[in-house]
C-alpha atoms as a PDB file:
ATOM      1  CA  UNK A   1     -25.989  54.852 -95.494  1.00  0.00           C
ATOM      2  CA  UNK A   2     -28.377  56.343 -92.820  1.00  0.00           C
ATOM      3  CA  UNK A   3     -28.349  59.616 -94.333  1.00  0.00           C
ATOM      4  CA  UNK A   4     -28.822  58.193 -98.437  1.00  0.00           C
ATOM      5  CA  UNK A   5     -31.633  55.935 -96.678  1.00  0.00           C
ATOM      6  CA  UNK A   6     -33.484  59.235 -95.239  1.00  0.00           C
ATOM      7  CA  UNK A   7     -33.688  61.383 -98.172  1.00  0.00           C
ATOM      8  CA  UNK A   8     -34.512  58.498-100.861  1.00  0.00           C
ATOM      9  CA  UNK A   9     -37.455  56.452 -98.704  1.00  0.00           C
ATOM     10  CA  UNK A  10     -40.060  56.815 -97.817  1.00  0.00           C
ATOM     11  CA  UNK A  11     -42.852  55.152 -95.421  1.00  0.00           C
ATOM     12  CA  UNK A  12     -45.201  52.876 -97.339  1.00  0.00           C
ATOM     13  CA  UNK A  13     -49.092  53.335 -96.658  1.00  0.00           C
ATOM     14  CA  UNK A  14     -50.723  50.390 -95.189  1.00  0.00           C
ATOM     15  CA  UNK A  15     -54.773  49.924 -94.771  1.00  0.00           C
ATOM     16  CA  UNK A  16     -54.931  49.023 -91.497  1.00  0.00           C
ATOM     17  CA  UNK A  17     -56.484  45.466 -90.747  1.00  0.00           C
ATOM     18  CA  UNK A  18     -58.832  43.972 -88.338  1.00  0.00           C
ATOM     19  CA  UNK A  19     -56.390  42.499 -85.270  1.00  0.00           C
ATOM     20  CA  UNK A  20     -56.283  38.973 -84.944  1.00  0.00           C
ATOM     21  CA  UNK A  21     -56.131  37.030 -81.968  1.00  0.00           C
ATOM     22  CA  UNK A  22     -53.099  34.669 -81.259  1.00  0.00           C
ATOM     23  CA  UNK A  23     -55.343  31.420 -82.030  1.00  0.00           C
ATOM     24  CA  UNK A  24     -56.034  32.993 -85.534  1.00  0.00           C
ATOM     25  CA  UNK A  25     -52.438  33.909 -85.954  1.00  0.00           C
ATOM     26  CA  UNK A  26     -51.161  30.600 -85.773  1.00  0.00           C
ATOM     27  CA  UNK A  27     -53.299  29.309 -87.236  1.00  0.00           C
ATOM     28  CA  UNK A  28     -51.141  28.836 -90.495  1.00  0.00           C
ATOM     29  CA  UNK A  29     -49.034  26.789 -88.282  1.00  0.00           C
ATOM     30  CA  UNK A  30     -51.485  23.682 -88.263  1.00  0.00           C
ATOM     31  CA  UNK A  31     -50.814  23.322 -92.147  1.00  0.00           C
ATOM     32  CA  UNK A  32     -48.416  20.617 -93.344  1.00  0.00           C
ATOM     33  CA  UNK A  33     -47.128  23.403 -95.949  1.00  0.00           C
ATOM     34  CA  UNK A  34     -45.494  25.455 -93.631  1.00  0.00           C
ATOM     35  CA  UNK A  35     -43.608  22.624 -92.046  1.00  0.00           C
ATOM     36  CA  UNK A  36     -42.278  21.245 -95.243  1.00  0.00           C
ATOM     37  CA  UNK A  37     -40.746  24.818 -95.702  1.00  0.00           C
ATOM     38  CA  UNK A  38     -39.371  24.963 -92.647  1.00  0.00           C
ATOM     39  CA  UNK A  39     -37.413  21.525 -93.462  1.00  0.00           C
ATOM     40  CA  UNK A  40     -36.474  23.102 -96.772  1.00  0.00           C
ATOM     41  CA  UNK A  41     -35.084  25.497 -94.456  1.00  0.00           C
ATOM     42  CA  UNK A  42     -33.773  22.782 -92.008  1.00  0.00           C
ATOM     43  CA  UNK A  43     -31.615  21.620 -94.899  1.00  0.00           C
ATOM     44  CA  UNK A  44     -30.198  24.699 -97.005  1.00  0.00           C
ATOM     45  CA  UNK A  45     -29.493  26.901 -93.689  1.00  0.00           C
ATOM     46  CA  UNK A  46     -28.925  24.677 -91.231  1.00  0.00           C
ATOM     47  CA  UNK A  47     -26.533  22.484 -93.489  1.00  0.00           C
ATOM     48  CA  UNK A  48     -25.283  25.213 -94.589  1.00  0.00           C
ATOM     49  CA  UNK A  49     -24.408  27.021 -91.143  1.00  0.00           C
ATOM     50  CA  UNK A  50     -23.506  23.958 -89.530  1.00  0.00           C
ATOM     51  CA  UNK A  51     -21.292  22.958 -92.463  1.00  0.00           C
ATOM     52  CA  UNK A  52     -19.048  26.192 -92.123  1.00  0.00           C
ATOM     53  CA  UNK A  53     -17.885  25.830 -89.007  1.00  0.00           C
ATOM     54  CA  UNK A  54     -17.360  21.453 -89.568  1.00  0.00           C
ATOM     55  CA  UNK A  55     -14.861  22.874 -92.513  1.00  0.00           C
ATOM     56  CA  UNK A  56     -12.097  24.191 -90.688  1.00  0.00           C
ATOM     57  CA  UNK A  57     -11.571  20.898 -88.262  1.00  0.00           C
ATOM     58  CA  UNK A  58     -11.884  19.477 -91.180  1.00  0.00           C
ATOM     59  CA  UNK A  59      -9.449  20.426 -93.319  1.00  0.00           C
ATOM     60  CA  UNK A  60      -6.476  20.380 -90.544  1.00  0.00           C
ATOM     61  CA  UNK A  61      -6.722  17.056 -89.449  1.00  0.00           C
ATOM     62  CA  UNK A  62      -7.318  15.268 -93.081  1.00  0.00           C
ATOM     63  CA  UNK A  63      -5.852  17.591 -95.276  1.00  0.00           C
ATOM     64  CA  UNK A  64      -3.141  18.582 -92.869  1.00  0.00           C
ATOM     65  CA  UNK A  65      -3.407  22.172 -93.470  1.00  0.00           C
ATOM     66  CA  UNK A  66      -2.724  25.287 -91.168  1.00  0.00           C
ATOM     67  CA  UNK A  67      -5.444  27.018 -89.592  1.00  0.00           C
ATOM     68  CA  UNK A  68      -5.029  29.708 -91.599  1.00  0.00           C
ATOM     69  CA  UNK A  69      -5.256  27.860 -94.763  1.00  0.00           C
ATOM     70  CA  UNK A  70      -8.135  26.225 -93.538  1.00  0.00           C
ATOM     71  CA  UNK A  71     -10.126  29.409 -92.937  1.00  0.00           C
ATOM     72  CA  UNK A  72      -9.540  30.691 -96.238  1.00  0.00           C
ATOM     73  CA  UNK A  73     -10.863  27.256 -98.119  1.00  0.00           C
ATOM     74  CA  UNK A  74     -14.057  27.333 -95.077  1.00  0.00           C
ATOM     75  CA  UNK A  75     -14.578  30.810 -96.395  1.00  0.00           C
ATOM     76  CA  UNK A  76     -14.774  29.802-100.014  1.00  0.00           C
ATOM     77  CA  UNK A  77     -17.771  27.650 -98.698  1.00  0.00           C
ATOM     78  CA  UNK A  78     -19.263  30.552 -96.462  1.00  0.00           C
ATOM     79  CA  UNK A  79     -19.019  33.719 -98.630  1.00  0.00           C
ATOM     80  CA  UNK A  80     -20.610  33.193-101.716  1.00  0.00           C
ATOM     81  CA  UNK A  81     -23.444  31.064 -99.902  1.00  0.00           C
ATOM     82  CA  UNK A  82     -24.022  35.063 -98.557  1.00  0.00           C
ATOM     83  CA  UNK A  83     -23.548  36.541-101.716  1.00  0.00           C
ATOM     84  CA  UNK A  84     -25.507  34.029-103.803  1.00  0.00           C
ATOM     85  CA  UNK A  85     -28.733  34.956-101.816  1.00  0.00           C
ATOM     86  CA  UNK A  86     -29.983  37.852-103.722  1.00  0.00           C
ATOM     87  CA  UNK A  87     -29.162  35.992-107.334  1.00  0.00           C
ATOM     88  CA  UNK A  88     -30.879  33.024-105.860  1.00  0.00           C
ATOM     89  CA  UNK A  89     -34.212  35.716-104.583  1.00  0.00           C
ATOM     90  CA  UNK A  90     -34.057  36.673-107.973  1.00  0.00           C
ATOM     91  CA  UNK A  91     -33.941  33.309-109.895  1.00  0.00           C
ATOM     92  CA  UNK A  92     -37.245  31.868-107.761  1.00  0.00           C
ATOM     93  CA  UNK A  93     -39.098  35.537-108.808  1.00  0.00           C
ATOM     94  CA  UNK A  94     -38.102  34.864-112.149  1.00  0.00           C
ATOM     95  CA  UNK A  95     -39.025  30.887-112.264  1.00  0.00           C
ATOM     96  CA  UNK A  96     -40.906  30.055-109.007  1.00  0.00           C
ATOM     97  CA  UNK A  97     -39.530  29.238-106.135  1.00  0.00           C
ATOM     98  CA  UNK A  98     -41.152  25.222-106.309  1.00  0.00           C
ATOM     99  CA  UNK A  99     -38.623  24.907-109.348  1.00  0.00           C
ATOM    100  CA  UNK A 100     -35.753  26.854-108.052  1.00  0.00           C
ATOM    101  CA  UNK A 101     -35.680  24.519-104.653  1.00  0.00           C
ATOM    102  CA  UNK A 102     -36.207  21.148-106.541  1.00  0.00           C
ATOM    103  CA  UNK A 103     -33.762  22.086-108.840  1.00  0.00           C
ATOM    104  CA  UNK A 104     -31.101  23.319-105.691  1.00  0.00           C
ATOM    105  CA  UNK A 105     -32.410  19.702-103.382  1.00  0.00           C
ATOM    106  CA  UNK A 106     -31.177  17.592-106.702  1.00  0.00           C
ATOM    107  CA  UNK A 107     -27.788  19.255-106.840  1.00  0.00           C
ATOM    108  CA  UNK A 108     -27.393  19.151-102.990  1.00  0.00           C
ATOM    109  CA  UNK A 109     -27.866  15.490-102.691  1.00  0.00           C
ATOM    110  CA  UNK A 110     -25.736  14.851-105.929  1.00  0.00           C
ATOM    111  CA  UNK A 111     -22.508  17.152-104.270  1.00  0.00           C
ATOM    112  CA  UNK A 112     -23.424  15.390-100.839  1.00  0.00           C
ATOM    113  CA  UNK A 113     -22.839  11.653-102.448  1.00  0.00           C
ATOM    114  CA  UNK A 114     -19.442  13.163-103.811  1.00  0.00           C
ATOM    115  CA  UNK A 115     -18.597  14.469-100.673  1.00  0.00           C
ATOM    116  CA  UNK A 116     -19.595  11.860 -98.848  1.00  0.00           C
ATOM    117  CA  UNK A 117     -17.092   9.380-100.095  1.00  0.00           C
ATOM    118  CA  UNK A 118     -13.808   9.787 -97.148  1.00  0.00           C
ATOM    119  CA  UNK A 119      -9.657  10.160 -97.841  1.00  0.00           C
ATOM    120  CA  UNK A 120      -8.515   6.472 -97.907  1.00  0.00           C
ATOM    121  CA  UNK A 121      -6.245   4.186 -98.076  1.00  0.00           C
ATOM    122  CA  UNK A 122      -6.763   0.732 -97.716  1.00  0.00           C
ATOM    123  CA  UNK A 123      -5.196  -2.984 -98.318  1.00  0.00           C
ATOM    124  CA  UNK A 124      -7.767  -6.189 -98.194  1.00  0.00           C
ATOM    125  CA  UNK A 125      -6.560  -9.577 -99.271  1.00  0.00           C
ATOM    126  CA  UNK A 126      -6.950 -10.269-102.862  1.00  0.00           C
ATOM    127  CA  UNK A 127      -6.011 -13.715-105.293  1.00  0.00           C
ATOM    128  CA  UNK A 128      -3.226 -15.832-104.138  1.00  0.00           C
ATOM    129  CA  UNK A 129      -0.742 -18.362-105.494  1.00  0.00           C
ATOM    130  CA  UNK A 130      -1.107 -22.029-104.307  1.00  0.00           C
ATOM    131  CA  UNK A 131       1.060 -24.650-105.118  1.00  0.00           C
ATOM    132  CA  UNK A 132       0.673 -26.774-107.941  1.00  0.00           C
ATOM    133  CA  UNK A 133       2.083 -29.832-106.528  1.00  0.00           C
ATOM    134  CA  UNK A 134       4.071 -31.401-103.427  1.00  0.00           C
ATOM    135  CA  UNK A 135       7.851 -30.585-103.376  1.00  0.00           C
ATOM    136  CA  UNK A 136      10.700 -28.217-101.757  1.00  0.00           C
ATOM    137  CA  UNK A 137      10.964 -24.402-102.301  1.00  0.00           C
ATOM    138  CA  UNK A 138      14.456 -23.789-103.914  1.00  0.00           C
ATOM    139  CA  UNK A 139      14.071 -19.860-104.797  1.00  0.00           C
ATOM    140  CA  UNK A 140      12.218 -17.055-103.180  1.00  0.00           C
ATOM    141  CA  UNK A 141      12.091 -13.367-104.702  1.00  0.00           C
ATOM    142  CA  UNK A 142       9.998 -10.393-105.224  1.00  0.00           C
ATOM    143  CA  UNK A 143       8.947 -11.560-108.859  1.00  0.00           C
ATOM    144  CA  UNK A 144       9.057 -15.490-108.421  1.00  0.00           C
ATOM    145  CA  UNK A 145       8.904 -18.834-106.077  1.00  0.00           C
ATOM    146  CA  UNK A 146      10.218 -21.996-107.413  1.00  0.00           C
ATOM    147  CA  UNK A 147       8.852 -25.319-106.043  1.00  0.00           C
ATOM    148  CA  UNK A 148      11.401 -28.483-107.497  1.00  0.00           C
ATOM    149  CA  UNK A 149      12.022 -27.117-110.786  1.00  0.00           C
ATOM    150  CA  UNK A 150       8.376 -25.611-111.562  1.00  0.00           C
ATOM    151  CA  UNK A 151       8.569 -21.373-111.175  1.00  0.00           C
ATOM    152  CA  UNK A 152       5.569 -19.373-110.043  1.00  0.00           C
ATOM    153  CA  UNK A 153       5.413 -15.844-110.927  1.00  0.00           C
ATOM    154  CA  UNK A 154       4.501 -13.111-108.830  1.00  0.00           C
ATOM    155  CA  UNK A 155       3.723  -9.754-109.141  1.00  0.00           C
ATOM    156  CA  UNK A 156       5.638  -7.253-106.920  1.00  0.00           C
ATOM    157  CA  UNK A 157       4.835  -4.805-104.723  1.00  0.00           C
ATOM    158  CA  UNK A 158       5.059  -0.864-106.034  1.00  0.00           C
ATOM    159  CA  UNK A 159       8.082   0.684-104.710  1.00  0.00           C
ATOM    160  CA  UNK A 160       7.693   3.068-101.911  1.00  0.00           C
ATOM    161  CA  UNK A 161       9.231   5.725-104.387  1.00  0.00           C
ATOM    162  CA  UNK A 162       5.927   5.156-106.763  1.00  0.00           C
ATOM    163  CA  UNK A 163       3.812   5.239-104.173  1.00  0.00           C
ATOM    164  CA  UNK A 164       4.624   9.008-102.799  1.00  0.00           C
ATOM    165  CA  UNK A 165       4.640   9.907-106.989  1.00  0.00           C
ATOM    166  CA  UNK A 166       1.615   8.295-107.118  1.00  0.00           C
ATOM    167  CA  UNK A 167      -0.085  10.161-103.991  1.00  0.00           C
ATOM    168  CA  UNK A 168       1.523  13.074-104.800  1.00  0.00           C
ATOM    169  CA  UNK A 169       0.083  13.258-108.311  1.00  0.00           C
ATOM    170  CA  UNK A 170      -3.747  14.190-108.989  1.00  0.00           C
ATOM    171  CA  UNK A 171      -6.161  11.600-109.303  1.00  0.00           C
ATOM    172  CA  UNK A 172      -9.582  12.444-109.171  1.00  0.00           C
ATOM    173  CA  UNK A 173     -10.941   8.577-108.952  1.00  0.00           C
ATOM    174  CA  UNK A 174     -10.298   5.918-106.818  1.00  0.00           C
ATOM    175  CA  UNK A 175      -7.049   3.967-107.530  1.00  0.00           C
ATOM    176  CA  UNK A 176      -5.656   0.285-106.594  1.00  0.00           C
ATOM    177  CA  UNK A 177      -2.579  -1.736-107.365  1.00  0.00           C
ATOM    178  CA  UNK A 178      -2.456  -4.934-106.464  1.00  0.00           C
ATOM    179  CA  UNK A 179       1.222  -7.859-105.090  1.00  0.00           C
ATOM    180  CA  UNK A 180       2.286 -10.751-104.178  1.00  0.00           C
ATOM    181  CA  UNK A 181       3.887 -11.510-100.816  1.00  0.00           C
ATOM    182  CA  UNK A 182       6.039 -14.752-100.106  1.00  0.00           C
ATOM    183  CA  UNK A 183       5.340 -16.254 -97.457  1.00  0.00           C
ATOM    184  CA  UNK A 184       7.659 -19.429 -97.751  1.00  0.00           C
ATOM    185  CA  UNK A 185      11.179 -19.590 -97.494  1.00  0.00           C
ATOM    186  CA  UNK A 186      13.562 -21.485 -99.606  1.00  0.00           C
ATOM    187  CA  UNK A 187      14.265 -25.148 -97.875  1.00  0.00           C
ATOM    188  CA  UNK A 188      10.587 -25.172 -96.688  1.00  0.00           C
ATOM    189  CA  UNK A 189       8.369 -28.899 -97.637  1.00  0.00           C
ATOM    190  CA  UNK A 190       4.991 -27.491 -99.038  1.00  0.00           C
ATOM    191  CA  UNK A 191       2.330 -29.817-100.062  1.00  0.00           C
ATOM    192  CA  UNK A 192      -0.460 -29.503-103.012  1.00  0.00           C
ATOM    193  CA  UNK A 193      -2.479 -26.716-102.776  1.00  0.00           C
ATOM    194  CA  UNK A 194      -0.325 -24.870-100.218  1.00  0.00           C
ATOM    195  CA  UNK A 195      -0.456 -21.086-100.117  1.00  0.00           C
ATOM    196  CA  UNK A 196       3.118 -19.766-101.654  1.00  0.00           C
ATOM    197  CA  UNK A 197       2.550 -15.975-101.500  1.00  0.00           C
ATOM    198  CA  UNK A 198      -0.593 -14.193-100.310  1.00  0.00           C
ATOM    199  CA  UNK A 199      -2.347 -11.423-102.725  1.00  0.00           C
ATOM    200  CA  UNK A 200      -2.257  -8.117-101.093  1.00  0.00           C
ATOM    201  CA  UNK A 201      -4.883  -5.110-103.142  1.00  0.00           C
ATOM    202  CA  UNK A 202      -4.489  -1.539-102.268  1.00  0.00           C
ATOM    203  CA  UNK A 203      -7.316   0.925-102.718  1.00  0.00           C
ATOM    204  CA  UNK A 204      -6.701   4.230-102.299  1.00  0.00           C
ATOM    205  CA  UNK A 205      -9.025   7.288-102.985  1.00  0.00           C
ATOM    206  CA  UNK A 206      -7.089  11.004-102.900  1.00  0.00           C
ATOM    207  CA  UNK A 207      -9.960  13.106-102.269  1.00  0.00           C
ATOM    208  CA  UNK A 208      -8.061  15.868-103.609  1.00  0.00           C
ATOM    209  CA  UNK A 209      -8.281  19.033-101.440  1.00  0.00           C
ATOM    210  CA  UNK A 210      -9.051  21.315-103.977  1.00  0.00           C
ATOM    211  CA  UNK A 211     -11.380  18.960-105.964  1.00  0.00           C
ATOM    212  CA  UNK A 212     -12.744  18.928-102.320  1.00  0.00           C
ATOM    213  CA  UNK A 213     -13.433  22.571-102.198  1.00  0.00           C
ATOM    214  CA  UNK A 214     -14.491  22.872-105.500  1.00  0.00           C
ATOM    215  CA  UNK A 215     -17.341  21.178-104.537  1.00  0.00           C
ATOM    216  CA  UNK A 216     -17.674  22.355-101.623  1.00  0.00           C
ATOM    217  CA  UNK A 217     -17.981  25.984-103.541  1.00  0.00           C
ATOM    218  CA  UNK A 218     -20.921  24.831-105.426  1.00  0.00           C
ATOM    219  CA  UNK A 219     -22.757  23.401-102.858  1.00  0.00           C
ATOM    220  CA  UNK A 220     -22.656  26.360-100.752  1.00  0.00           C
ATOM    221  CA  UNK A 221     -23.720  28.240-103.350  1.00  0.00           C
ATOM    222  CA  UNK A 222     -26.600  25.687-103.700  1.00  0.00           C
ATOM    223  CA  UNK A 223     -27.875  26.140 -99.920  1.00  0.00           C
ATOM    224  CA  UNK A 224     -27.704  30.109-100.774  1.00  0.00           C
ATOM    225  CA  UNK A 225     -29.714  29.646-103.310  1.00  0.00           C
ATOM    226  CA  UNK A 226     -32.376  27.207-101.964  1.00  0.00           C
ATOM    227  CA  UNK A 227     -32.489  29.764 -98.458  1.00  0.00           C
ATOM    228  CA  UNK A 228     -33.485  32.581-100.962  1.00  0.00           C
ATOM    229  CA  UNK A 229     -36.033  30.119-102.927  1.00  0.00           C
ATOM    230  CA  UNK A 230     -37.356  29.080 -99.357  1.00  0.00           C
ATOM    231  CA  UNK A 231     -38.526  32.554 -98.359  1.00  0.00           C
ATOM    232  CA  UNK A 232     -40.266  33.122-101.909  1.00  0.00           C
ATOM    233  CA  UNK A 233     -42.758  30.460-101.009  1.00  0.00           C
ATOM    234  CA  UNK A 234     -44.200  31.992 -97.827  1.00  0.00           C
ATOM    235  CA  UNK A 235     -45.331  35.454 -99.037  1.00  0.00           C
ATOM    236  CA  UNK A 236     -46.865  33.739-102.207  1.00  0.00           C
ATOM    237  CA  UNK A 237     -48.951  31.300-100.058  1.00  0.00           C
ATOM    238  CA  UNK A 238     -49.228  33.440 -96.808  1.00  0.00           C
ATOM    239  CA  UNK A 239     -49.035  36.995 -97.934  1.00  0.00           C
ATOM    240  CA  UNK A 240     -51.462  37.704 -94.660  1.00  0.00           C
ATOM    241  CA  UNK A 241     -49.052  35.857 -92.175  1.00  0.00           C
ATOM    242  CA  UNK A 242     -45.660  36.190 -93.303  1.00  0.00           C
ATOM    243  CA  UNK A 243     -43.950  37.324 -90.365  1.00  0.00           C
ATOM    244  CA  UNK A 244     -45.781  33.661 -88.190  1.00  0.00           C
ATOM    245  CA  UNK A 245     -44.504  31.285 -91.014  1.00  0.00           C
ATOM    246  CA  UNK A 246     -41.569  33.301 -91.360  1.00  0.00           C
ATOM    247  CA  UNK A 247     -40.409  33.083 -87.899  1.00  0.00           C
ATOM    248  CA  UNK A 248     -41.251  29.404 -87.617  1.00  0.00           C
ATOM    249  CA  UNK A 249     -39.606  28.696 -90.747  1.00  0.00           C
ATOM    250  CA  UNK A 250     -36.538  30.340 -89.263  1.00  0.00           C
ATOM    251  CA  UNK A 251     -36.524  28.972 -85.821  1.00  0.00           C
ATOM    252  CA  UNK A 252     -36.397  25.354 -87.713  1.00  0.00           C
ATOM    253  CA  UNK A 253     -33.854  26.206 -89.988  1.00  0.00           C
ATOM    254  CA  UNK A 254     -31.779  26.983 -86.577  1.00  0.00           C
ATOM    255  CA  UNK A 255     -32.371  23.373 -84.937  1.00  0.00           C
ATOM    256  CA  UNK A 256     -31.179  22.416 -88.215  1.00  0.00           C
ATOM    257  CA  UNK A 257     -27.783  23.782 -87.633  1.00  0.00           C
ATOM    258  CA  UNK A 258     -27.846  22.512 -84.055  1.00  0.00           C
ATOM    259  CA  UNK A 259     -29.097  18.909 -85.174  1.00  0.00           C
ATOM    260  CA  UNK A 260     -26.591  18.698 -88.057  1.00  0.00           C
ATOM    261  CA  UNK A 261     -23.593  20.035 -85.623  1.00  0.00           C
ATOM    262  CA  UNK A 262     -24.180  17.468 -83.358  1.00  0.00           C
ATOM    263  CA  UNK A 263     -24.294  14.652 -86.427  1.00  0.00           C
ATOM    264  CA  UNK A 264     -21.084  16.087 -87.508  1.00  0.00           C
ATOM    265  CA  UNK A 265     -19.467  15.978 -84.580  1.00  0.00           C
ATOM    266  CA  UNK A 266     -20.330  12.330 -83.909  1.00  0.00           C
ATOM    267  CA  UNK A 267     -18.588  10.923 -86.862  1.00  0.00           C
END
């Protein structure tokens, strides 16, 4: 590579320009412009390096998997965010980089809100069965309570067989099921309106792993993008002080991947 780039470049004449003193280079800096840039920045490359190192935690203690397993899926987040940069460099010459990083922000937040939503499980109280009347309890089962001679149907719980089919099967939306649980016993008095079995609803939400990743994929190769589009903006509005909003621009995209470390590691 040193040797190809020797013999085909070749140094670029520049007219050389007044200097400037350090007030007039940073000058730039006092413009809101170059600060909204920099939180483009903040967002795309600081999500983005912050967000490949959350992955691998991640994955091992919700998904479970080995740390091996979960540096290959991190790196299916990481390596085409790299890749993706020159396409993206390409795509804001070719449209502008003001539609480029609009169009990358509104896919971000959409992938975000899917990602956002955890792996659950959970069971909250739901409609019970009351008794219709004063008497004694003479049955008690997993489909029905009878009270004298009047029955009450229930609705049972899912067998613990269905419910490792059913989280071992791919669901890509939230799912719930919803029992009844007794809680008299036959030879107990109840009185009107006492509570005969309690409704029990289970939610649970699979967050498939490689749903997971999938988007996980595409928003990585969003922030690659949108870190490409980000650097199109400053030589078009700062072709004299490119290497000042450049470097500011950079150092914020860096507290961005300390700022969002820290978030991530708080929850």
């Amino acid at each position: 590579m040193t040797l190809l780039f020797f013999l085909f470049t070749y140094s670029k004449k520049l007219e050389r320009s007044k200097s400037k003193s350090l007030g007039e280079r940073l000058a730039p800096l006092t413009e809101v412009r170059v600060w909204r840039f920099g939180l483009y920045y903040f967002l795309v490359f600081g999500g983005f390096v912050a967000l490949s190192q959350w992955l691998i935690p991640y994955y091992v203690t919700v998904y479970g998997a080995s740390l091996a397993t979960a540096g290959v899926l991190a790196a299916a987040f990481s390596l085409p965010a790299g890749i993706i940069r020159g396409i993206g460099g390409w795509m804001a010459d070719k449209w502008g980089a003001r539609r480029v990083m609009y169009a990358v922000l509104s896919g971000c937040s959409i992938f975000a809100v899917l990602l956002s939503i955890p792996r659950l499980e959970l069971e909250s109280p739901g409609e019970g069965i009351m008794a219709a009347k004063a008497g004694i309890v003479t049955h008690v089962s997993a489909n029905a309570i009878t009270v004298n001679q009047k029955s009450y149907s229930l609705k049972p719980a899912v067998s613990e067989e269905q419910q490792q089919s059913n989280s071992e099967s791919l669901k890509v939306f939230p799912t719930s099921a919803f029992w009844h649980v007794p809680v008299v016993q036959v030879g107990d008095q109840v009185t009107k309106k006492q509570l005969l079995a309690k409704g029990v609803t289970h939610i649970q939400f699979q967050a498939n792993m490689w749903i997971f990743t999938g988007l996980v994929f595409l928003l990585g190769s969003l922030m690659g993008i949108g870190s490409a589009a980000v650097f199109k903006y400053i030589p078009d509005y700062y072709p004299q002080n490119v290497g000042v909003v450049g470097g500011i621009v950079g150092v914020i995209g860096g507290l961005g991947d300390f700022s969002f470390r820290l978030s991530l590691g708080s929850c």
